[in-house]
Each structure stands twice: as structure tokens, then as C-alpha cells.
N, C-alpha and C. Protein backbone atom coordinates (compact mmCIF):
# COMPACT_ATOMS: atom_id res chain seq x y z
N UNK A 1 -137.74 -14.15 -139.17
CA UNK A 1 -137.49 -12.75 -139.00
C UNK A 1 -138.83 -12.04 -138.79
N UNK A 2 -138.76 -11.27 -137.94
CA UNK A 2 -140.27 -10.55 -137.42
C UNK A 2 -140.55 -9.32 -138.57
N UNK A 3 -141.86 -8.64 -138.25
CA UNK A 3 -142.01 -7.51 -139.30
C UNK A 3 -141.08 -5.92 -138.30
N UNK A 4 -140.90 -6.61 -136.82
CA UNK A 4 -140.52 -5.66 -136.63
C UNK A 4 -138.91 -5.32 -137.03
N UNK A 5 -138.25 -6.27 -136.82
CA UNK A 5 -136.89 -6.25 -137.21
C UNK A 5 -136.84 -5.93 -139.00
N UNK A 6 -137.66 -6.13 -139.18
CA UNK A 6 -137.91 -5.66 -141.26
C UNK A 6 -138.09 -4.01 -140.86
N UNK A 7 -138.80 -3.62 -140.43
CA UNK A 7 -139.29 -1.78 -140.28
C UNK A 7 -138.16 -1.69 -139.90
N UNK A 8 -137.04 -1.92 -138.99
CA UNK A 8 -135.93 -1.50 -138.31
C UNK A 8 -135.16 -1.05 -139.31
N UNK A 9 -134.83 -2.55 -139.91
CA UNK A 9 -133.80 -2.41 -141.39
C UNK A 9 -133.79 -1.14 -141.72
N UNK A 10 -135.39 -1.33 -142.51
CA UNK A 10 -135.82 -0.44 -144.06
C UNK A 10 -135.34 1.20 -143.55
N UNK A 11 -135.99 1.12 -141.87
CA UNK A 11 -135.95 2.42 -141.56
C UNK A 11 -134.51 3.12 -141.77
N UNK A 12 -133.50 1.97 -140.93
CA UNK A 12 -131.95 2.33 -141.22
C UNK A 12 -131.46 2.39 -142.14
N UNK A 13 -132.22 1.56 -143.08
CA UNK A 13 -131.21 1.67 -144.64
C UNK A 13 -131.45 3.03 -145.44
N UNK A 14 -132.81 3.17 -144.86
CA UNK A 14 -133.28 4.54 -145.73
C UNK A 14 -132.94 5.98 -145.08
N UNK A 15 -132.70 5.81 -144.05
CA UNK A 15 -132.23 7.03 -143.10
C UNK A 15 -130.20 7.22 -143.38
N UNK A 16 -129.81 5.83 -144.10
CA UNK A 16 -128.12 5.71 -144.38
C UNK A 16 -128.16 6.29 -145.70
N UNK A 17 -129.44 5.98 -146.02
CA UNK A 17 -129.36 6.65 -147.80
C UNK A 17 -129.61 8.36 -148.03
N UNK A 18 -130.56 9.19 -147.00
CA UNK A 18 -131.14 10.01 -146.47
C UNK A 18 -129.40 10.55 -146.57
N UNK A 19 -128.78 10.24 -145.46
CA UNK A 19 -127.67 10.75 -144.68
C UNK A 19 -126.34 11.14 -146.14
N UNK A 20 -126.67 10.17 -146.48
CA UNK A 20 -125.56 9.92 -148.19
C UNK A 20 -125.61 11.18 -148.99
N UNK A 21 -127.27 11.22 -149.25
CA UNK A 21 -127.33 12.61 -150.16
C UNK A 21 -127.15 13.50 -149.95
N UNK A 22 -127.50 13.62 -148.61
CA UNK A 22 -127.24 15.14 -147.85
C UNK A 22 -125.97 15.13 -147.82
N UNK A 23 -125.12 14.63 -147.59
CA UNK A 23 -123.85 14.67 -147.43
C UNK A 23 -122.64 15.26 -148.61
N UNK A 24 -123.47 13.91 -149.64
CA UNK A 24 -122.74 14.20 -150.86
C UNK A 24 -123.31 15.66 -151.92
N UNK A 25 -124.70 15.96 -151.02
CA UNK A 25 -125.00 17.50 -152.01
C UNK A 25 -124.15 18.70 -151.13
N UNK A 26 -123.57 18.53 -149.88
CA UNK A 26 -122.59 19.41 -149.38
C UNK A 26 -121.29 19.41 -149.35
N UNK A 27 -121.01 18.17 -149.64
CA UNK A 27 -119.37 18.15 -149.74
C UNK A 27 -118.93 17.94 -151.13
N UNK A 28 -119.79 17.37 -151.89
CA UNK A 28 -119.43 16.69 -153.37
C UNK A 28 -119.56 17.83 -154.14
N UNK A 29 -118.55 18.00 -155.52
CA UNK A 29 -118.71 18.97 -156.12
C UNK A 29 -119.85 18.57 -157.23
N UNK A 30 -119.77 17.30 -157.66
CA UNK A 30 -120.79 16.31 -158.50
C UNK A 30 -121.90 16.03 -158.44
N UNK A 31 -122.35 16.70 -157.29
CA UNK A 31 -123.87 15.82 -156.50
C UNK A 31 -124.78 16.67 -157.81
N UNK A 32 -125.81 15.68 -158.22
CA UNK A 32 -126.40 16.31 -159.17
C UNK A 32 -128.00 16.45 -158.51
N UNK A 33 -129.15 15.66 -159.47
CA UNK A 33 -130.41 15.81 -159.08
C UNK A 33 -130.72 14.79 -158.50
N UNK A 34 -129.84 13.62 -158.32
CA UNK A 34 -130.74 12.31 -157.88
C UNK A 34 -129.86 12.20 -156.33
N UNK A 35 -128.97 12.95 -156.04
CA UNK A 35 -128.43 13.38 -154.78
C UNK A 35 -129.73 14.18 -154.08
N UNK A 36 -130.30 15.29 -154.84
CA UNK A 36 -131.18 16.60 -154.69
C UNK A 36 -132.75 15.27 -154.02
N UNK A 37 -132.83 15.03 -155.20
CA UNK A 37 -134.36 14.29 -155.20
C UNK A 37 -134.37 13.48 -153.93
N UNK A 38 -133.78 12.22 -153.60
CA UNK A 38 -133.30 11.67 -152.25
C UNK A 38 -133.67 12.68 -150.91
N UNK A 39 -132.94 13.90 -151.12
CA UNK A 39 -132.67 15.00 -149.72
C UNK A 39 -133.42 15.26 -149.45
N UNK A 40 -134.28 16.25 -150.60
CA UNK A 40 -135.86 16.30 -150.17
C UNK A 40 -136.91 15.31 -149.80
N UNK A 41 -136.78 14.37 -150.99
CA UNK A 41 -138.27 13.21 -150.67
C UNK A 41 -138.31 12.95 -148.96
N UNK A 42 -136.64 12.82 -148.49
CA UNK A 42 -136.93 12.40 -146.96
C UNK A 42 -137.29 13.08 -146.09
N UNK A 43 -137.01 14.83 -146.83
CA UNK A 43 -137.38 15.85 -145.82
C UNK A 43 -138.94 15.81 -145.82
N UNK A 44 -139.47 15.54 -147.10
CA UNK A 44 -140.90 15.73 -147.41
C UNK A 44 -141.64 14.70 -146.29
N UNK A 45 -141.00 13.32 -146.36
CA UNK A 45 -141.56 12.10 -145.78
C UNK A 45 -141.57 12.61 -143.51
N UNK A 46 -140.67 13.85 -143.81
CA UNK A 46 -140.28 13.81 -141.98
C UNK A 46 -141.22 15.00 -141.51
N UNK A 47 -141.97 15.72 -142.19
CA UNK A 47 -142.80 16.74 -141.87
C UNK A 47 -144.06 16.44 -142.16
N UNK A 48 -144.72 15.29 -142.74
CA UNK A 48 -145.92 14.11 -142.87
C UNK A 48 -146.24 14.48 -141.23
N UNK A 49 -147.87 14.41 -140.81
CA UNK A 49 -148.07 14.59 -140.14
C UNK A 49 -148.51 13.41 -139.05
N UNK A 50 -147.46 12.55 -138.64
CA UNK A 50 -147.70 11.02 -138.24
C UNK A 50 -148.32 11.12 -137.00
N UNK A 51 -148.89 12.07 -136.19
CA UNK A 51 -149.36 12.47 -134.95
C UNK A 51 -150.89 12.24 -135.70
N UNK A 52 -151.45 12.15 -136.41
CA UNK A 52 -152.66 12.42 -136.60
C UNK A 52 -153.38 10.79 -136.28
N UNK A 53 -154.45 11.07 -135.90
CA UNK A 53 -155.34 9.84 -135.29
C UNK A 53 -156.88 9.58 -136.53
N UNK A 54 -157.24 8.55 -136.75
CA UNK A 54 -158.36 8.07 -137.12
C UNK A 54 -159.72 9.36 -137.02
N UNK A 55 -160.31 9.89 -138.21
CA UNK A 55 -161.17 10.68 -137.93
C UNK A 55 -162.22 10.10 -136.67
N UNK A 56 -162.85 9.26 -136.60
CA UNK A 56 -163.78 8.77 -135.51
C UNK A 56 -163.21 8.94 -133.80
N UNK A 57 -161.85 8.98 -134.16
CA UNK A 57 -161.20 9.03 -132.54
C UNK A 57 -161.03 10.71 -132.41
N UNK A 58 -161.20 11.49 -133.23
CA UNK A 58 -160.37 12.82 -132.93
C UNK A 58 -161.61 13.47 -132.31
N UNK A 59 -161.00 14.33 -131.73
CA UNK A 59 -161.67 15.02 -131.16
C UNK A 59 -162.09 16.67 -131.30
N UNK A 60 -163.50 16.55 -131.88
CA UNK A 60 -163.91 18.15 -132.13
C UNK A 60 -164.40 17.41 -133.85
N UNK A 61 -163.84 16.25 -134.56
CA UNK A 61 -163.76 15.92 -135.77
C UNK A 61 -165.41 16.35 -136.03
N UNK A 62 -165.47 16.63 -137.66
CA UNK A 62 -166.69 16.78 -138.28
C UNK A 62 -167.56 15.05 -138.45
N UNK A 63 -168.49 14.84 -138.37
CA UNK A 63 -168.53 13.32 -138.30
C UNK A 63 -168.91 13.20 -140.14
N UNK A 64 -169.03 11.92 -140.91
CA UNK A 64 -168.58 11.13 -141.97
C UNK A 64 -170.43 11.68 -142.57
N UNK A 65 -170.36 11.81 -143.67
CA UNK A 65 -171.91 12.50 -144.27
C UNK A 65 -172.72 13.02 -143.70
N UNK A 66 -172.28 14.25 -143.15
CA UNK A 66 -172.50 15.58 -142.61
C UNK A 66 -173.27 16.49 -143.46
N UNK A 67 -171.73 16.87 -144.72
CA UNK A 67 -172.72 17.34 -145.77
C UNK A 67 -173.60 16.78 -146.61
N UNK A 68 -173.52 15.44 -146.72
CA UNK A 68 -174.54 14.90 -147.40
C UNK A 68 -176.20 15.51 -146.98
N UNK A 69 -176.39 14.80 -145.51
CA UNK A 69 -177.51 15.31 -144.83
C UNK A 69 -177.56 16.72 -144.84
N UNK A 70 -176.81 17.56 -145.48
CA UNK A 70 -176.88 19.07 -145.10
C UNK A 70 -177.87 19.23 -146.15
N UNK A 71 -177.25 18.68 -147.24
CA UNK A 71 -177.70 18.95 -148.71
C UNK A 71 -178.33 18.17 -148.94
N UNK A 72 -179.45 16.85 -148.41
CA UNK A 72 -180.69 16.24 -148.65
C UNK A 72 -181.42 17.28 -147.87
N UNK A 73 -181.12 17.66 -146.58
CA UNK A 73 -182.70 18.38 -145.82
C UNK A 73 -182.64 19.86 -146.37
N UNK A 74 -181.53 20.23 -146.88
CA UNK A 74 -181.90 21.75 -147.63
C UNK A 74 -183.11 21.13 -149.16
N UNK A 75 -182.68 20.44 -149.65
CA UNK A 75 -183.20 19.53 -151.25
C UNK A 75 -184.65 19.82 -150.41
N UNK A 76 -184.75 19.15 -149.75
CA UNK A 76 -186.45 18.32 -149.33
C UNK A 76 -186.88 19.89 -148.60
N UNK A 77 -186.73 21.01 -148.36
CA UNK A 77 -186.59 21.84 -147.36
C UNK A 77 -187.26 23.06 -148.58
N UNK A 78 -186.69 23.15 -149.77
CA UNK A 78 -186.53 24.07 -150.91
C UNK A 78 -185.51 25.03 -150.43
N UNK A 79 -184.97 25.30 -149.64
CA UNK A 79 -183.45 26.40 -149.08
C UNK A 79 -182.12 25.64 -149.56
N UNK A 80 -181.69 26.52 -150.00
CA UNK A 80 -179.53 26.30 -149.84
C UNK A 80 -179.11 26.83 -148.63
N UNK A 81 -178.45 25.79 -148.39
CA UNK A 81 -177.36 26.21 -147.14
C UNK A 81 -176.12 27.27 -147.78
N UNK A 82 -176.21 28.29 -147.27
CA UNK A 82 -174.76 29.27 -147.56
C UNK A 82 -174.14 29.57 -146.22
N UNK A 83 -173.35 29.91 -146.93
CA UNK A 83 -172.03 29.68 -145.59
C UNK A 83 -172.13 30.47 -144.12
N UNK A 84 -171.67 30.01 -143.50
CA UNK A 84 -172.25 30.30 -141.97
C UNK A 84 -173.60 29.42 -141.46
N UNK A 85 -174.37 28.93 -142.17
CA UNK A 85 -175.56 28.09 -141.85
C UNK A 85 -174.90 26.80 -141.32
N UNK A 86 -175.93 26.47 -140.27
CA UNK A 86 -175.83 24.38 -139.40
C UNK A 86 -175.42 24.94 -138.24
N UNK A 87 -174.82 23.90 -137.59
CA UNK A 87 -175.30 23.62 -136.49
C UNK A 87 -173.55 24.43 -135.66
N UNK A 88 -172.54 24.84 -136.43
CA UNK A 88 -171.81 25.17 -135.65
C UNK A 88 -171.63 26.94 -135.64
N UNK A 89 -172.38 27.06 -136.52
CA UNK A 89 -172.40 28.71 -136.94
C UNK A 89 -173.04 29.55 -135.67
């Protein structure tokens, strides 16, 4: 069995379970919190921002110890950087 046919499953089983709570918190007079908890977690999991790419690939990204170097050459410099100061201000 591949990993892709496994993601398929999980995805369907969890999108049948997704579908259950919602269902049963609108039609059921019983649906309590673990109906509730289910509805949301999946809503929470579907507004995750899965479009987003690797900081090094994005584009415009701040690059990786930026502020570090901000705050060694202010140190060695005797100045603080306050806001609006570097290189994009």
C-alpha cells in the first residue's frame, strides 16, 4: 500500500468524521461538546494557511539572522537601533 493511498484514506475518513459532527450538531437534539470540538478543530485545520512556501523561496522574505547582525553592529557601533532604522526604512 503506497503513502499515497494512506493520505487518501486518513483524508476521507477524517473529512466523514468532519461531515458527522456537523451534521449531528444541526439535526441532533443531543449533539453535545465532542460533536462541537470535532466541527471546529476541522474548521480550524481548513483556514491553516497551506499556500505558504519555505521562508528562503518567498519572495520579499526577511532573510534568517537579520536581527542578530542588527544588534551585533549596533553592540560594536555604541547606537540602538529604534524603530524605523536598517536598511528598509
Amino acid at each position: 500500500m503506497s503513502w499515497r493511498t494512506v493520505r487518501r484514506g486518513a483524508a476521507l475518513g477524517l473529512g466523514v468524521l468532519w461531515w458527522w459532527a456537523v451534521l449531528r450538531l444541526v439535526l441532533a437534539s443531543g449533539a453535545g461538546v465532542v460533536e462541537a470540538g470535532v466541527a471546529v478543530g476541522g474548521w480550524g485545520l481548513s483556514v491553516l494557511p497551506v499556500h505558504c512556501v519555505p521562508k528562503g523561496r518567498a519572495a520579499g522574505a526577511v532573510g534568517t539572522g537579520r536581527l542578530l547582525r542588527a544588534l551585533v553592529a549596533s553592540a560594536e557601533s555604541g547606537t540602538r537601533p529604534g524603530p524605523g532604522s536598517g536598511p528598509s526604512a
